[in-house]
Protein backbone atom coordinates (compact mmCIF):
# COMPACT_ATOMS: atom_id res chain seq x y z
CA UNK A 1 -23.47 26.25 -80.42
CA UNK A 2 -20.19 26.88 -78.55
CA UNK A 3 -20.04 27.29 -75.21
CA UNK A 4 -18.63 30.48 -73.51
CA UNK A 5 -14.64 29.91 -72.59
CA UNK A 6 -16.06 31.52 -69.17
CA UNK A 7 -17.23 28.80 -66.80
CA UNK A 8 -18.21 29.79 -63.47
CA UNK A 9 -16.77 26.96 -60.36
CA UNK A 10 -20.48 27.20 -58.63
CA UNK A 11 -23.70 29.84 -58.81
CA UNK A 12 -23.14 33.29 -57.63
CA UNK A 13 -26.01 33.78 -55.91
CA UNK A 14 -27.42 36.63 -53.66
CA UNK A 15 -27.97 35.30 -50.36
CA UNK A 16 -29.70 35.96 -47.14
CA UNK A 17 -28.48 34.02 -43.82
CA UNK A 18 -31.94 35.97 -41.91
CA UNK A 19 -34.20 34.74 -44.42
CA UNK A 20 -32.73 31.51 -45.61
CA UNK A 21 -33.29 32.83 -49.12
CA UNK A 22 -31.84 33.35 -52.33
CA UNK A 23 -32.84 36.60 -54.10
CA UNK A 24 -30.93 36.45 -57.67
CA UNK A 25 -28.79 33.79 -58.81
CA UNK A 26 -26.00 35.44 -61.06
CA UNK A 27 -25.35 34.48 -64.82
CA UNK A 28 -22.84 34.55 -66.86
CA UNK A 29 -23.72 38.07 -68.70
CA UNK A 30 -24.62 39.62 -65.56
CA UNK A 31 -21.11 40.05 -64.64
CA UNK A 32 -20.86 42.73 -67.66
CA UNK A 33 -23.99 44.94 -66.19
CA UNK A 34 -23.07 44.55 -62.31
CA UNK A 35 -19.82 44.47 -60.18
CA UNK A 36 -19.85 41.43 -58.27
CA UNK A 37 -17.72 40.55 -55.27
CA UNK A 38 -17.80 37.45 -53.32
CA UNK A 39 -18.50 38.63 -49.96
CA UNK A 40 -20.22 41.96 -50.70
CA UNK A 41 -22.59 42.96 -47.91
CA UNK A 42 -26.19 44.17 -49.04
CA UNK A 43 -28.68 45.20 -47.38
CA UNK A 44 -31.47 42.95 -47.60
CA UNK A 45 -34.94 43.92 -48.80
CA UNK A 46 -36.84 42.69 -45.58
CA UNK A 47 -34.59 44.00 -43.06
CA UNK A 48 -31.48 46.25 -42.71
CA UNK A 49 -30.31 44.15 -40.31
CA UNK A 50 -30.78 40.99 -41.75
CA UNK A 51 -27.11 39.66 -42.48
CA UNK A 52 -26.75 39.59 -46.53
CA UNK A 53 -24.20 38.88 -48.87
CA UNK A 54 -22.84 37.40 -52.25
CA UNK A 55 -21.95 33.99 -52.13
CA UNK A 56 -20.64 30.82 -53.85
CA UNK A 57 -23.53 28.16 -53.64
CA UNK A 58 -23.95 26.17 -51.71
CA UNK A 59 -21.33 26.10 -49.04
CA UNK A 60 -21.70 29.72 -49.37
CA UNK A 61 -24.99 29.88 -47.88
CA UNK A 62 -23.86 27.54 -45.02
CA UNK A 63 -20.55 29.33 -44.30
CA UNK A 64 -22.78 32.70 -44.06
CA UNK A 65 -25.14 31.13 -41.73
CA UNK A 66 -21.68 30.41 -39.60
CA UNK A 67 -20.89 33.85 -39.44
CA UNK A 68 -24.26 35.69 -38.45
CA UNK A 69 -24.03 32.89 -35.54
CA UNK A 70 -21.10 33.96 -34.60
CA UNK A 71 -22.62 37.97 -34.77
CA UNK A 72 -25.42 36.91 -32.82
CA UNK A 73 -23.49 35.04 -30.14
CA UNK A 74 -21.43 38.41 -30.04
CA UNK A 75 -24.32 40.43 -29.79
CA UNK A 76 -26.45 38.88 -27.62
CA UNK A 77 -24.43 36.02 -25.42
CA UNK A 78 -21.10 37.67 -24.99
CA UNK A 79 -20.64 39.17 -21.56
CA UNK A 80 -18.87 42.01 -22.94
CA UNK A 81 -22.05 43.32 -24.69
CA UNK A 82 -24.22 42.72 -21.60
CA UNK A 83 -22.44 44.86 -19.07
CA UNK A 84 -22.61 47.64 -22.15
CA UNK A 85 -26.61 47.39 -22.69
CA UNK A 86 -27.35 46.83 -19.03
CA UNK A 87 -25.45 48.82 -17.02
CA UNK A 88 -23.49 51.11 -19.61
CA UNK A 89 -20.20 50.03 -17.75
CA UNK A 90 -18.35 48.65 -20.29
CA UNK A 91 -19.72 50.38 -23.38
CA UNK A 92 -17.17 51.35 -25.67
CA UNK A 93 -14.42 50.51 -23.47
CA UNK A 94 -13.60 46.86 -24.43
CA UNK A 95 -10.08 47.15 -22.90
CA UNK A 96 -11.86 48.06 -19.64
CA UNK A 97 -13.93 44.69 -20.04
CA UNK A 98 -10.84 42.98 -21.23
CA UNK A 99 -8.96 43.90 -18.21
CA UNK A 100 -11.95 42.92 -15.38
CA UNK A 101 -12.34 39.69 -16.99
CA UNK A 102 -8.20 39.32 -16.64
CA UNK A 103 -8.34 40.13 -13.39
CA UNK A 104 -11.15 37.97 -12.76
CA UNK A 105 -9.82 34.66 -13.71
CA UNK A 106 -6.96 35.25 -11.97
CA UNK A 107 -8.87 35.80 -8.69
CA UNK A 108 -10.50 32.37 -9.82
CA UNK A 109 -6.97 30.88 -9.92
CA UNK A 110 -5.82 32.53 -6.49
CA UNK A 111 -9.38 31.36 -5.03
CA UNK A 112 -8.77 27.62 -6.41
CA UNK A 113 -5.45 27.68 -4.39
CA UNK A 114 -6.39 28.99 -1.59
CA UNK A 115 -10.22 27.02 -1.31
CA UNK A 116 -10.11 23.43 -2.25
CA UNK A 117 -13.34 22.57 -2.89
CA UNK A 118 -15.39 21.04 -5.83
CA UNK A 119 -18.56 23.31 -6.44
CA UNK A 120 -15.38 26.03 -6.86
CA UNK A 121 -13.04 24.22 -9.06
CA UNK A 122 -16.28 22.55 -11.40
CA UNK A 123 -17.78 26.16 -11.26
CA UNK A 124 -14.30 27.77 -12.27
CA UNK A 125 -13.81 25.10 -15.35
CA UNK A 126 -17.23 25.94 -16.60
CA UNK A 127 -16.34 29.88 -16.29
CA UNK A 128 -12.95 29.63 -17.66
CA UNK A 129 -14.59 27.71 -20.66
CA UNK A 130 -16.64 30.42 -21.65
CA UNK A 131 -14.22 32.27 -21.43
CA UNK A 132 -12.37 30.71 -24.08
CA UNK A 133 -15.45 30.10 -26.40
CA UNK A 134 -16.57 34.29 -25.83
CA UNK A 135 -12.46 35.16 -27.06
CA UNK A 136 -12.12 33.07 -30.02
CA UNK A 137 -15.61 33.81 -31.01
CA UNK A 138 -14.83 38.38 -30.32
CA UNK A 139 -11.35 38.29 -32.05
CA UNK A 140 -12.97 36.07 -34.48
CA UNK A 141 -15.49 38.27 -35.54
CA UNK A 142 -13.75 41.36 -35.46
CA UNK A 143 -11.08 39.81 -37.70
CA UNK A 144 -12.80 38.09 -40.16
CA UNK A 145 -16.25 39.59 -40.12
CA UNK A 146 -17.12 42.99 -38.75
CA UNK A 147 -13.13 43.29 -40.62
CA UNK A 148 -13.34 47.39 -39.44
CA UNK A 149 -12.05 48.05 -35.71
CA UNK A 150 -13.04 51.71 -34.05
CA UNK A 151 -9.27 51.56 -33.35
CA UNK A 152 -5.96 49.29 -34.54
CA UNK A 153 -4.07 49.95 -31.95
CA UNK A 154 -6.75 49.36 -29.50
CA UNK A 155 -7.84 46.18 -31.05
CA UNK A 156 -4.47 44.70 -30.77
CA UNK A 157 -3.87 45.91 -27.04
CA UNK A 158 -7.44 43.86 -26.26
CA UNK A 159 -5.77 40.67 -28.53
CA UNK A 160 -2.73 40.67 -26.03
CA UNK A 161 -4.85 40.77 -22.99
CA UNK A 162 -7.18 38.37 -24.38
CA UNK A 163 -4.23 36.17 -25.32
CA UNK A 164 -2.77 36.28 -21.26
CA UNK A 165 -6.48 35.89 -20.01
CA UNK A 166 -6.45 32.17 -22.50
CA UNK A 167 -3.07 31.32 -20.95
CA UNK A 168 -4.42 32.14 -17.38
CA UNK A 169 -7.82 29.79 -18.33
CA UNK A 170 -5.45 27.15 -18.99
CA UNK A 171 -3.06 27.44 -16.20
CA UNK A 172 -6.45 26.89 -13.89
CA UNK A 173 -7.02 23.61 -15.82
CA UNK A 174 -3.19 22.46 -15.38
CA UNK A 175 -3.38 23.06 -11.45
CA UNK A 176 -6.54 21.35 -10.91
CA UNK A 177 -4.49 18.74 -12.41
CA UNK A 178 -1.54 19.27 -10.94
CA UNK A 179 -0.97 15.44 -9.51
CA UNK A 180 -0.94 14.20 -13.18
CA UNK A 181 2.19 16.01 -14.14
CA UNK A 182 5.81 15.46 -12.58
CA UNK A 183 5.73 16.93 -9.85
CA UNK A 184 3.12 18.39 -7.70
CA UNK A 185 2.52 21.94 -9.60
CA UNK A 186 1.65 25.19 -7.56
CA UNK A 187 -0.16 28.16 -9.28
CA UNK A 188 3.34 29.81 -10.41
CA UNK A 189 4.11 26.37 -12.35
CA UNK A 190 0.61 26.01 -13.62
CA UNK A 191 1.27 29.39 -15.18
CA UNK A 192 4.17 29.13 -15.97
CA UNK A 193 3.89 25.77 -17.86
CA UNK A 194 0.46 27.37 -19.71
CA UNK A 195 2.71 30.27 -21.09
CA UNK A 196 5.39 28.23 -21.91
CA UNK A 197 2.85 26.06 -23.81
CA UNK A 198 0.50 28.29 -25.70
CA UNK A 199 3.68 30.02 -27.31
CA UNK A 200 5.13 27.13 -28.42
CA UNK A 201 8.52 27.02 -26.67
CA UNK A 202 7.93 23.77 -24.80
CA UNK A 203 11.03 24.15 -22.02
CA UNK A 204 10.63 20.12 -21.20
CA UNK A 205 10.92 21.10 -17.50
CA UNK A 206 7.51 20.02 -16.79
CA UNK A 207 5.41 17.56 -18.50
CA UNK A 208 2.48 15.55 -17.90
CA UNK A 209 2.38 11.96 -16.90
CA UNK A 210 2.35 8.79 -19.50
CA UNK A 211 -0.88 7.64 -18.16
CA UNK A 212 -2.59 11.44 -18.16
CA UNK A 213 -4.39 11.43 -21.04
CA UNK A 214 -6.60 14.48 -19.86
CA UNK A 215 -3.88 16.66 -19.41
CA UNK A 216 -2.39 15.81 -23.03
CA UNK A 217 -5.83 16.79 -24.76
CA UNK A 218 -5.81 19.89 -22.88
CA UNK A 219 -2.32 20.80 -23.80
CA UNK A 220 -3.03 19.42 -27.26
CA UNK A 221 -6.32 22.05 -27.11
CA UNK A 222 -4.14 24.74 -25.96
CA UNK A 223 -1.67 24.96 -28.64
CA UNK A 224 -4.32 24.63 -31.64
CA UNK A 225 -5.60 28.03 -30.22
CA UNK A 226 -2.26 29.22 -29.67
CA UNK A 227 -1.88 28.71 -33.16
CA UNK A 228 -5.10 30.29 -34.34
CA UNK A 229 -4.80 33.12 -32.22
CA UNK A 230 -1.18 33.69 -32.70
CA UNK A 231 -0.76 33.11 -36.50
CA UNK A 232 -4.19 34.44 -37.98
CA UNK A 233 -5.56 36.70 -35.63
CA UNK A 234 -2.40 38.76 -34.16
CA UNK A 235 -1.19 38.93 -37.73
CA UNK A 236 -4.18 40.62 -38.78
CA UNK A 237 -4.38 43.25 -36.49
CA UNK A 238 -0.87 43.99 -36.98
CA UNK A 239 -1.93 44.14 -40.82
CA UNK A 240 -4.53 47.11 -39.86
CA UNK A 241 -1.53 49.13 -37.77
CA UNK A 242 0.18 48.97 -41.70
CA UNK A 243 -2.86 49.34 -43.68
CA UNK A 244 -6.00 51.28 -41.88
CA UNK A 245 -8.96 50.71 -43.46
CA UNK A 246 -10.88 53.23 -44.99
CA UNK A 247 -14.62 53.00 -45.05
CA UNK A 248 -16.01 55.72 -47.37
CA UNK A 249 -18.38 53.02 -49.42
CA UNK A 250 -21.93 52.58 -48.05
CA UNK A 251 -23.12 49.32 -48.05
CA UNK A 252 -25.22 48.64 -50.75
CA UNK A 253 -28.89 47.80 -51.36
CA UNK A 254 -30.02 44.54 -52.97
CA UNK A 255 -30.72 46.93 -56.03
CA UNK A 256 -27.50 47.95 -56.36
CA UNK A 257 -25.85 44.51 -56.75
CA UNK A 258 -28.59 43.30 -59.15
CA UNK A 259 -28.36 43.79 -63.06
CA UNK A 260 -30.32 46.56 -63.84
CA UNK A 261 -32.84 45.06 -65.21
CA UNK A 262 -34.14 42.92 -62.90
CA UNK A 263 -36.62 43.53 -60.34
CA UNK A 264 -37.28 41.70 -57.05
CA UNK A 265 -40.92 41.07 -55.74
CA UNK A 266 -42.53 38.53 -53.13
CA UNK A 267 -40.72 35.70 -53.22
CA UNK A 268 -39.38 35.37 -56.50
CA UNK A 269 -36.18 34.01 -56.06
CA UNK A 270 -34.72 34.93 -60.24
């Protein structure tokens, strides 16, 4: 018997990163009864909330997984969704947030210079460090994931201010280790040489020791996220100033993405 000229890279498979479980694995007919997407959202049959989708198996599953982590962390870890649940503050003003935590690592800067003492500066790394994780891990989701911002404009106003409060993190880091670069740096040259470095211009003017090893992962560190943030992320908002997105389509149930004549029950997994 011949084979079908259609051959499929890896199973299409409906997945569920809540449940850890496959619901339908696609075949080769079923793509004449159903439209399938990669990456269609459903909504699964245990929970609405339960983060659902159409994948490639198996890195499909595990790359699904990485992005309801990221959700939760969003949800539940980042600071910017505590002030909103605890204290309303911050709810629905992320620009607000974005601004406070701005001005907060620069008071952690200003502190640093004006304090020397080690509790401060190994409490400040830790701070500025989350800091860095809770940005990537926002801008990541929104672009990428969630995909739909309340606002364009707004979202890329909160990517610039998110992008000066990583420069700032970093310019804390480079004064702390301000003997291991020529020249003894103050807090103007740490930030100066941080926004020199995470947009790539690299003046040579200041530059960190042979033997400072530290330093040169940091920098290194710096510019891969200068990278990410400035060629992916900043390039997508600016793609939703161009292009808004429309969302008119409800998200579908696991029926809907299913050939019609299956049904779903227990645990059956076909």
């Amino acid at each position: 018997m011949d084979e079908s000229p259609i051959r499929l890279p890896a199973d299409i498979i409906a997945y569920c990163a809540s449940c850890k479980k496959d619901y339908y694995t696609y075949k080769e007919e079923d793509f004449a009864k159903v439209e399938i997407n990669i990456g269609t959202r459903f909504i699964c049959e245990k929970d609405s909330r339960h983060f659902a989708a159409i994948v490639k198996a198996p890195q499909g599953r595990i790359w699904l997984v990485i992005e309801k982590l990221i959700i939760d962390f969003e949800k539940y870890k980042s600071l910017r969704r505590w002030f909103g649940e605890w204290w309303g503050l911050f709810k629905g003003r992320s620009l607000l947030y974005s601004s406070i935590r701005l001005s907060f690592i620069i008071l952690l800067l200003i502190f640093n210079y004006i304090i020397y003492d080690e509790i401060l500066s190994t409490l400040s790394i830790l701070i500025n460090i989350y800091f860095i994780f809770d940005i990537l891990i926002i801008h990541t989701s929104t672009a990428f994931i969630s995909k739909f911002p309340a606002n364009s404009l707004r979202t890329l106003v909160s990517a610039l201010l998110s992008f000066v409060s990583l420069a700032t993190c970093f310019s804390l880091f480079y004064y702390l280790m301000r003997n291991q670069f020529n020249g003894d740096l103050n807090t103007i040259d740490a930030l100066y040489f941080s926004f020199v470095t995470i947009t790539t211009l690299g003046y040579g003017d200041i530059y960190p020791l042979q033997s400072s090893w530290l330093a040169k992962i940091i920098i290194m560190i710096e510019l891969i996220i200068s990278f990410y943030f400035i060629a992916i992320l900043i390039s997508v908002f600016v793609s939703w100033v161009s292009i808004p997105p429309l969302m008119t389509k409800k998200v579908p149930t696991l029926k809907d993405v299913l050939p019609p004549e299956i049904t779903i029950s227990g645990d059956n997994n076909k």
